[in-house]
PDB file of N, CA and C in Angstrom:
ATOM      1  N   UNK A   1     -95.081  10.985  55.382  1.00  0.00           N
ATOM      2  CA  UNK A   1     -96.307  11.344  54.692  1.00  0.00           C
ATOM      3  C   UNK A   1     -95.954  12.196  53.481  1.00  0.00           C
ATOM      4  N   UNK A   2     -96.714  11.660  52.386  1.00  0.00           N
ATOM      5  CA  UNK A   2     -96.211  12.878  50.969  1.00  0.00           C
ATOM      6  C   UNK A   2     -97.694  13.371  50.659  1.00  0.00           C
ATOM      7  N   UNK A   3     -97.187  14.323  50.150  1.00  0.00           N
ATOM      8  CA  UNK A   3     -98.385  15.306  49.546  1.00  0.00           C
ATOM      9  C   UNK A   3     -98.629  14.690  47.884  1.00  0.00           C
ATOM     10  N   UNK A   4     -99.963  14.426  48.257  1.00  0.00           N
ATOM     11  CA  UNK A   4    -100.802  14.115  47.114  1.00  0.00           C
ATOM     12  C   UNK A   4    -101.551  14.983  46.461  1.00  0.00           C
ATOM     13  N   UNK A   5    -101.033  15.009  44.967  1.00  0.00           N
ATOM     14  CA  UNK A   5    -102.101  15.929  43.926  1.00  0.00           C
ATOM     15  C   UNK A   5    -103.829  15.795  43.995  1.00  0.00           C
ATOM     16  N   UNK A   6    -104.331  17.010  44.125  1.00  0.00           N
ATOM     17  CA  UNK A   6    -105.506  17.467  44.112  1.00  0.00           C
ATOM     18  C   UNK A   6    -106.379  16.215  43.468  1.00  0.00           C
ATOM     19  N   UNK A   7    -107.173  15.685  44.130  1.00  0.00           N
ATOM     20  CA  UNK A   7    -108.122  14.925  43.497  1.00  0.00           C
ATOM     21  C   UNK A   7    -107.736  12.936  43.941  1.00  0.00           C
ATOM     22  N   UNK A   8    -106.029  13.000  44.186  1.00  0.00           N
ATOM     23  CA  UNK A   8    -105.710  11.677  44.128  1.00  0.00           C
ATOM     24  C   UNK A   8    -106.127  10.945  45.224  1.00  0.00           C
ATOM     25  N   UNK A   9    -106.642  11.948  46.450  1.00  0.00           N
ATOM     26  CA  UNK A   9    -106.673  10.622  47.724  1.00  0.00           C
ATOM     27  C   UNK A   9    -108.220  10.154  47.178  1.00  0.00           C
ATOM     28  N   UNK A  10    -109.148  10.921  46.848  1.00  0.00           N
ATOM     29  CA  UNK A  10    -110.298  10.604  46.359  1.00  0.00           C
ATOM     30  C   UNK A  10    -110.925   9.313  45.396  1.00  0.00           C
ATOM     31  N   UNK A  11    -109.497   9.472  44.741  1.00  0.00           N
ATOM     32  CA  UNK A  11    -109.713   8.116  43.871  1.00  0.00           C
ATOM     33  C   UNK A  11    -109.013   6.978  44.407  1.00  0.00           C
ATOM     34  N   UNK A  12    -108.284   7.500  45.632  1.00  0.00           N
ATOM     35  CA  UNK A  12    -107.445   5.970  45.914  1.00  0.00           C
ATOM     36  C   UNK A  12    -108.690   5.931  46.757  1.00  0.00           C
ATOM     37  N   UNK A  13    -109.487   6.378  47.431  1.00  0.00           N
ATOM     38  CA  UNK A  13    -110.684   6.137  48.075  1.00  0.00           C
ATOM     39  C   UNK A  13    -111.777   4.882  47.441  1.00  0.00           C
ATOM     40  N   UNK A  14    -112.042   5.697  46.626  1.00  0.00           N
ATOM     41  CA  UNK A  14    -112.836   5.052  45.522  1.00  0.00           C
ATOM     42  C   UNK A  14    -112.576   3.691  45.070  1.00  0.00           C
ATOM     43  N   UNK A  15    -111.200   3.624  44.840  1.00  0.00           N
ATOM     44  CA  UNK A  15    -111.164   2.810  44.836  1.00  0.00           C
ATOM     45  C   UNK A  15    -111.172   1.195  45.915  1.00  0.00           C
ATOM     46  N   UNK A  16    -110.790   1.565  46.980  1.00  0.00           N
ATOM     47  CA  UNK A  16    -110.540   0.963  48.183  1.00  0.00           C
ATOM     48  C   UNK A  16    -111.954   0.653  48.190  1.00  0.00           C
ATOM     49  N   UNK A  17    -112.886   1.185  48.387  1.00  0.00           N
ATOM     50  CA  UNK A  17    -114.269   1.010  48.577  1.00  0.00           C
ATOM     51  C   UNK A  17    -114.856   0.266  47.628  1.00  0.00           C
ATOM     52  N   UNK A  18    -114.787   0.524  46.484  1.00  0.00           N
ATOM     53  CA  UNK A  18    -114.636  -0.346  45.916  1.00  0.00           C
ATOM     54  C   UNK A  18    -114.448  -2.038  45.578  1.00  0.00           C
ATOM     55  N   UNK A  19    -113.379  -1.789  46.217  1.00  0.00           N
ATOM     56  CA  UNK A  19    -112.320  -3.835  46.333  1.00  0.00           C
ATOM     57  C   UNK A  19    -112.944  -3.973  47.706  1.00  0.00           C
ATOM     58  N   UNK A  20    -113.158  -3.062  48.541  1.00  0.00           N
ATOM     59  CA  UNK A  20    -114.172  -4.020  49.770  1.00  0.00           C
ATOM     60  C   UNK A  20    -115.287  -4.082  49.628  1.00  0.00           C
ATOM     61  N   UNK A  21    -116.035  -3.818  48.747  1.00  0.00           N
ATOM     62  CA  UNK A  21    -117.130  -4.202  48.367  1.00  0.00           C
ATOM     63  C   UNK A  21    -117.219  -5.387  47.656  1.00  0.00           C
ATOM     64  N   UNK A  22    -116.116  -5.365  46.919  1.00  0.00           N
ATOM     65  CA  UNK A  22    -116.191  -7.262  46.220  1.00  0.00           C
ATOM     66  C   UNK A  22    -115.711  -8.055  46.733  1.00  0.00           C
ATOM     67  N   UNK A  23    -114.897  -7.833  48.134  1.00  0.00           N
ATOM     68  CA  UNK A  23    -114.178  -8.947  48.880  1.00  0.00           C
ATOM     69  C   UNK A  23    -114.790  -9.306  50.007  1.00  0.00           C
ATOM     70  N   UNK A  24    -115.927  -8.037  50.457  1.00  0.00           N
ATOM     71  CA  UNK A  24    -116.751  -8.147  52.110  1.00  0.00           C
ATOM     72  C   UNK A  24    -118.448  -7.434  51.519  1.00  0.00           C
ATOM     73  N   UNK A  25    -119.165  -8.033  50.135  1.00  0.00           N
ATOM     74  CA  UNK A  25    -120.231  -7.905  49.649  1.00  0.00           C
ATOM     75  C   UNK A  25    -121.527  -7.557  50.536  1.00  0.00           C
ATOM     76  N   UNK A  26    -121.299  -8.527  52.363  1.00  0.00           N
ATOM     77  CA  UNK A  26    -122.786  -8.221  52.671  1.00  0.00           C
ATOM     78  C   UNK A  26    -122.383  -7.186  54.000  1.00  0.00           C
ATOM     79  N   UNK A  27    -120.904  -6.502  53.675  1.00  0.00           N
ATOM     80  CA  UNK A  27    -120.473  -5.765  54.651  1.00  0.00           C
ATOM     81  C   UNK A  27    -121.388  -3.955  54.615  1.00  0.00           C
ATOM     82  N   UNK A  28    -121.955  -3.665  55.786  1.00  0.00           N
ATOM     83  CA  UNK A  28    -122.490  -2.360  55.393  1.00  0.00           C
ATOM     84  C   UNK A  28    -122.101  -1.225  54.781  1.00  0.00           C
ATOM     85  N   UNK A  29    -122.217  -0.777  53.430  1.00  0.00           N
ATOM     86  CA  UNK A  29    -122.126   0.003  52.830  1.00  0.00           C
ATOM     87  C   UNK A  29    -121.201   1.798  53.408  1.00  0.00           C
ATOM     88  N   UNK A  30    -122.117   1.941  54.835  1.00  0.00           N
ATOM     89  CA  UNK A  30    -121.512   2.869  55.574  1.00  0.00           C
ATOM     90  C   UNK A  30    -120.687   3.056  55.924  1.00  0.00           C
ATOM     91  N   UNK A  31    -120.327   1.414  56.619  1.00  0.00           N
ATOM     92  CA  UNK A  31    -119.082   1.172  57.437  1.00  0.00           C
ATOM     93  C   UNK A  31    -117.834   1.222  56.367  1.00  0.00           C
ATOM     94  N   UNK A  32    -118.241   0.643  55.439  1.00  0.00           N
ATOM     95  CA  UNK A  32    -116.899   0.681  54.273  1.00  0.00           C
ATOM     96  C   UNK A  32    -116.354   2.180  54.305  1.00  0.00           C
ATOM     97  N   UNK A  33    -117.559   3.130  53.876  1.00  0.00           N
ATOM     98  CA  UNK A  33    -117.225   4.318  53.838  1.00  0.00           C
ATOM     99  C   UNK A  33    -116.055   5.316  54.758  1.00  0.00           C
ATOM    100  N   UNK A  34    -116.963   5.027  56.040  1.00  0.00           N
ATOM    101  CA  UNK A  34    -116.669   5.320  57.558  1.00  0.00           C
ATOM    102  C   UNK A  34    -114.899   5.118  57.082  1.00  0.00           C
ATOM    103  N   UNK A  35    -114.644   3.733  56.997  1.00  0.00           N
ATOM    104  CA  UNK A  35    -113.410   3.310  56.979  1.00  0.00           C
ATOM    105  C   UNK A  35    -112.270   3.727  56.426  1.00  0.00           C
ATOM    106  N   UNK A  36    -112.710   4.317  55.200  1.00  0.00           N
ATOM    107  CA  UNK A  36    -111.748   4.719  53.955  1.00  0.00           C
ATOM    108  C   UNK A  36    -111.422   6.053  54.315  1.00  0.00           C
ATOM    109  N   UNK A  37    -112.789   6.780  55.174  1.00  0.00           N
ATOM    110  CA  UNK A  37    -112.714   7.382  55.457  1.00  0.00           C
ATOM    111  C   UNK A  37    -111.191   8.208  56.489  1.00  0.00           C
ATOM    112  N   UNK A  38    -111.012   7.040  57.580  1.00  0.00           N
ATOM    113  CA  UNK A  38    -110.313   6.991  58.353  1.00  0.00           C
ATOM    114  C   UNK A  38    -109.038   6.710  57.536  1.00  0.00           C
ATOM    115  N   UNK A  39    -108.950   5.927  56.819  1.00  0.00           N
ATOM    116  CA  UNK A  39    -108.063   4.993  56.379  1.00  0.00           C
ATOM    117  C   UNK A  39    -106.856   6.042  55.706  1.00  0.00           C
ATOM    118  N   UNK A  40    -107.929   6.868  54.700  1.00  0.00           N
ATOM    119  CA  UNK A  40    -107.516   7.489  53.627  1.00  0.00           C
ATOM    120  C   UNK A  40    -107.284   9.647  54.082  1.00  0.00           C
ATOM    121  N   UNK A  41    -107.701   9.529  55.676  1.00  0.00           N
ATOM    122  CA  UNK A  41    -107.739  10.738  56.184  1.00  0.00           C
ATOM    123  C   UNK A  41    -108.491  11.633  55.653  1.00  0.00           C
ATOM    124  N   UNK A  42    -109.771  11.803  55.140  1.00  0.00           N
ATOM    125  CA  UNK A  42    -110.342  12.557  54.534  1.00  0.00           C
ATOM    126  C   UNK A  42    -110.786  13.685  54.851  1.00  0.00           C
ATOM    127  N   UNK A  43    -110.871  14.636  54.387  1.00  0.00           N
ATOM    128  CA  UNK A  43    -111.429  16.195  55.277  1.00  0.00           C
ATOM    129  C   UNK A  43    -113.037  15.915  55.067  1.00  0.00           C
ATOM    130  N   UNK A  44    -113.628  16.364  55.864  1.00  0.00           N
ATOM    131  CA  UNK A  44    -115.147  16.288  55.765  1.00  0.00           C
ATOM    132  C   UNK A  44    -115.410  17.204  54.304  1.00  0.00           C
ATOM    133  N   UNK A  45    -114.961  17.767  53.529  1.00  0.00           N
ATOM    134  CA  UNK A  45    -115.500  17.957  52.059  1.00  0.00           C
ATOM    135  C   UNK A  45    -115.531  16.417  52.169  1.00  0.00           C
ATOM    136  N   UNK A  46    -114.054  15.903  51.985  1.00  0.00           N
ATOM    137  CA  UNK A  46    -113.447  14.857  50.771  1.00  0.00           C
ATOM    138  C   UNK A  46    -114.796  13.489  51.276  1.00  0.00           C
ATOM    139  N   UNK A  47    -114.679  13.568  52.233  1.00  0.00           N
ATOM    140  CA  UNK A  47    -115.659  12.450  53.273  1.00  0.00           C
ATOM    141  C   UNK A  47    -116.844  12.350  52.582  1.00  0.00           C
ATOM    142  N   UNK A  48    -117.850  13.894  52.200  1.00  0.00           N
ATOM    143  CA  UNK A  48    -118.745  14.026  52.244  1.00  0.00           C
ATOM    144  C   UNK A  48    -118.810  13.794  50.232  1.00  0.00           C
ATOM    145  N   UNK A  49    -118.050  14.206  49.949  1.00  0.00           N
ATOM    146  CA  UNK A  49    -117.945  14.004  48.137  1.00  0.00           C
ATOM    147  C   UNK A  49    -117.894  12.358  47.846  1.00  0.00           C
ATOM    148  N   UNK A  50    -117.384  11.434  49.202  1.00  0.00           N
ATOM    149  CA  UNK A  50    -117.164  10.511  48.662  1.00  0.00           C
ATOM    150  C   UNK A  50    -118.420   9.670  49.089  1.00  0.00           C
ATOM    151  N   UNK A  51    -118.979   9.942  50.049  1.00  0.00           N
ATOM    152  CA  UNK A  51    -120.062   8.888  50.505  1.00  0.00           C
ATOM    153  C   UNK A  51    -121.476   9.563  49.240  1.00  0.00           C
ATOM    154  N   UNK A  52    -121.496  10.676  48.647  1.00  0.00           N
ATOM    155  CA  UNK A  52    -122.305  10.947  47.684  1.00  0.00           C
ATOM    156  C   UNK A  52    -121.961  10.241  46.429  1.00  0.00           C
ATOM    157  N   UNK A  53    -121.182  10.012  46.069  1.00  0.00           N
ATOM    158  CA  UNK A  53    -120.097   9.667  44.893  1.00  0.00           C
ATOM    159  C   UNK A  53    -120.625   7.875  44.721  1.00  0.00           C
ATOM    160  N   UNK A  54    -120.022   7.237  45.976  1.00  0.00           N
ATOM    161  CA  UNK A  54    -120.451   5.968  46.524  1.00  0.00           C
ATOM    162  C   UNK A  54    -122.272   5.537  46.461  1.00  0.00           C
ATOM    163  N   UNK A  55    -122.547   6.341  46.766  1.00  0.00           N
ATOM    164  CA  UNK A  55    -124.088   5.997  47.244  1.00  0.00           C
ATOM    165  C   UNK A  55    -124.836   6.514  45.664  1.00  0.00           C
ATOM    166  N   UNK A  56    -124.163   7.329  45.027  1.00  0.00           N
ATOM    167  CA  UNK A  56    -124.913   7.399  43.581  1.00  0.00           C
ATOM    168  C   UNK A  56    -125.167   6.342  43.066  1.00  0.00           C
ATOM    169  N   UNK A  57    -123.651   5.707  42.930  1.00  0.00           N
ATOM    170  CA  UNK A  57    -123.536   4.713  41.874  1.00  0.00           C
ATOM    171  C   UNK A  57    -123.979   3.185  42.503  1.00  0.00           C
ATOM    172  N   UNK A  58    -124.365   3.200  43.614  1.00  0.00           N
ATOM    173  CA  UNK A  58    -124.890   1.590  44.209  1.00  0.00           C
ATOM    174  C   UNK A  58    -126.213   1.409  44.325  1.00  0.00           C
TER     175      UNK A  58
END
């Protein structure tokens, strides 16, 4: 495991959520989240910045 600069897991988030949204379109919005969530280890800030972040822009 390496240590990632301030801000970077957020955008590899973003992005991930992202590309499953254009590859799994009628997949629930949440669950994507949920996932990246897991995926990407997020601290409940990072969790909570990202499902706001996500849900702005859709």
């Amino acid at each position: 495991m390496s240590i990632q600069p301030v801000g970077e897991v957020i955008r590899k988030a973003v992005k991930w959520v992202s590309e499953q949204r254009k590859f799994e379109p009628g997949k629930d919005l949440n669950k994507i989240i949920e996932e990246a969530c897991i995926k990407f280890n997020l601290s409940p800030k990072e969790a909570e910045f990202l499902r706001r972040f996500v849900l702005d822009k859709s």
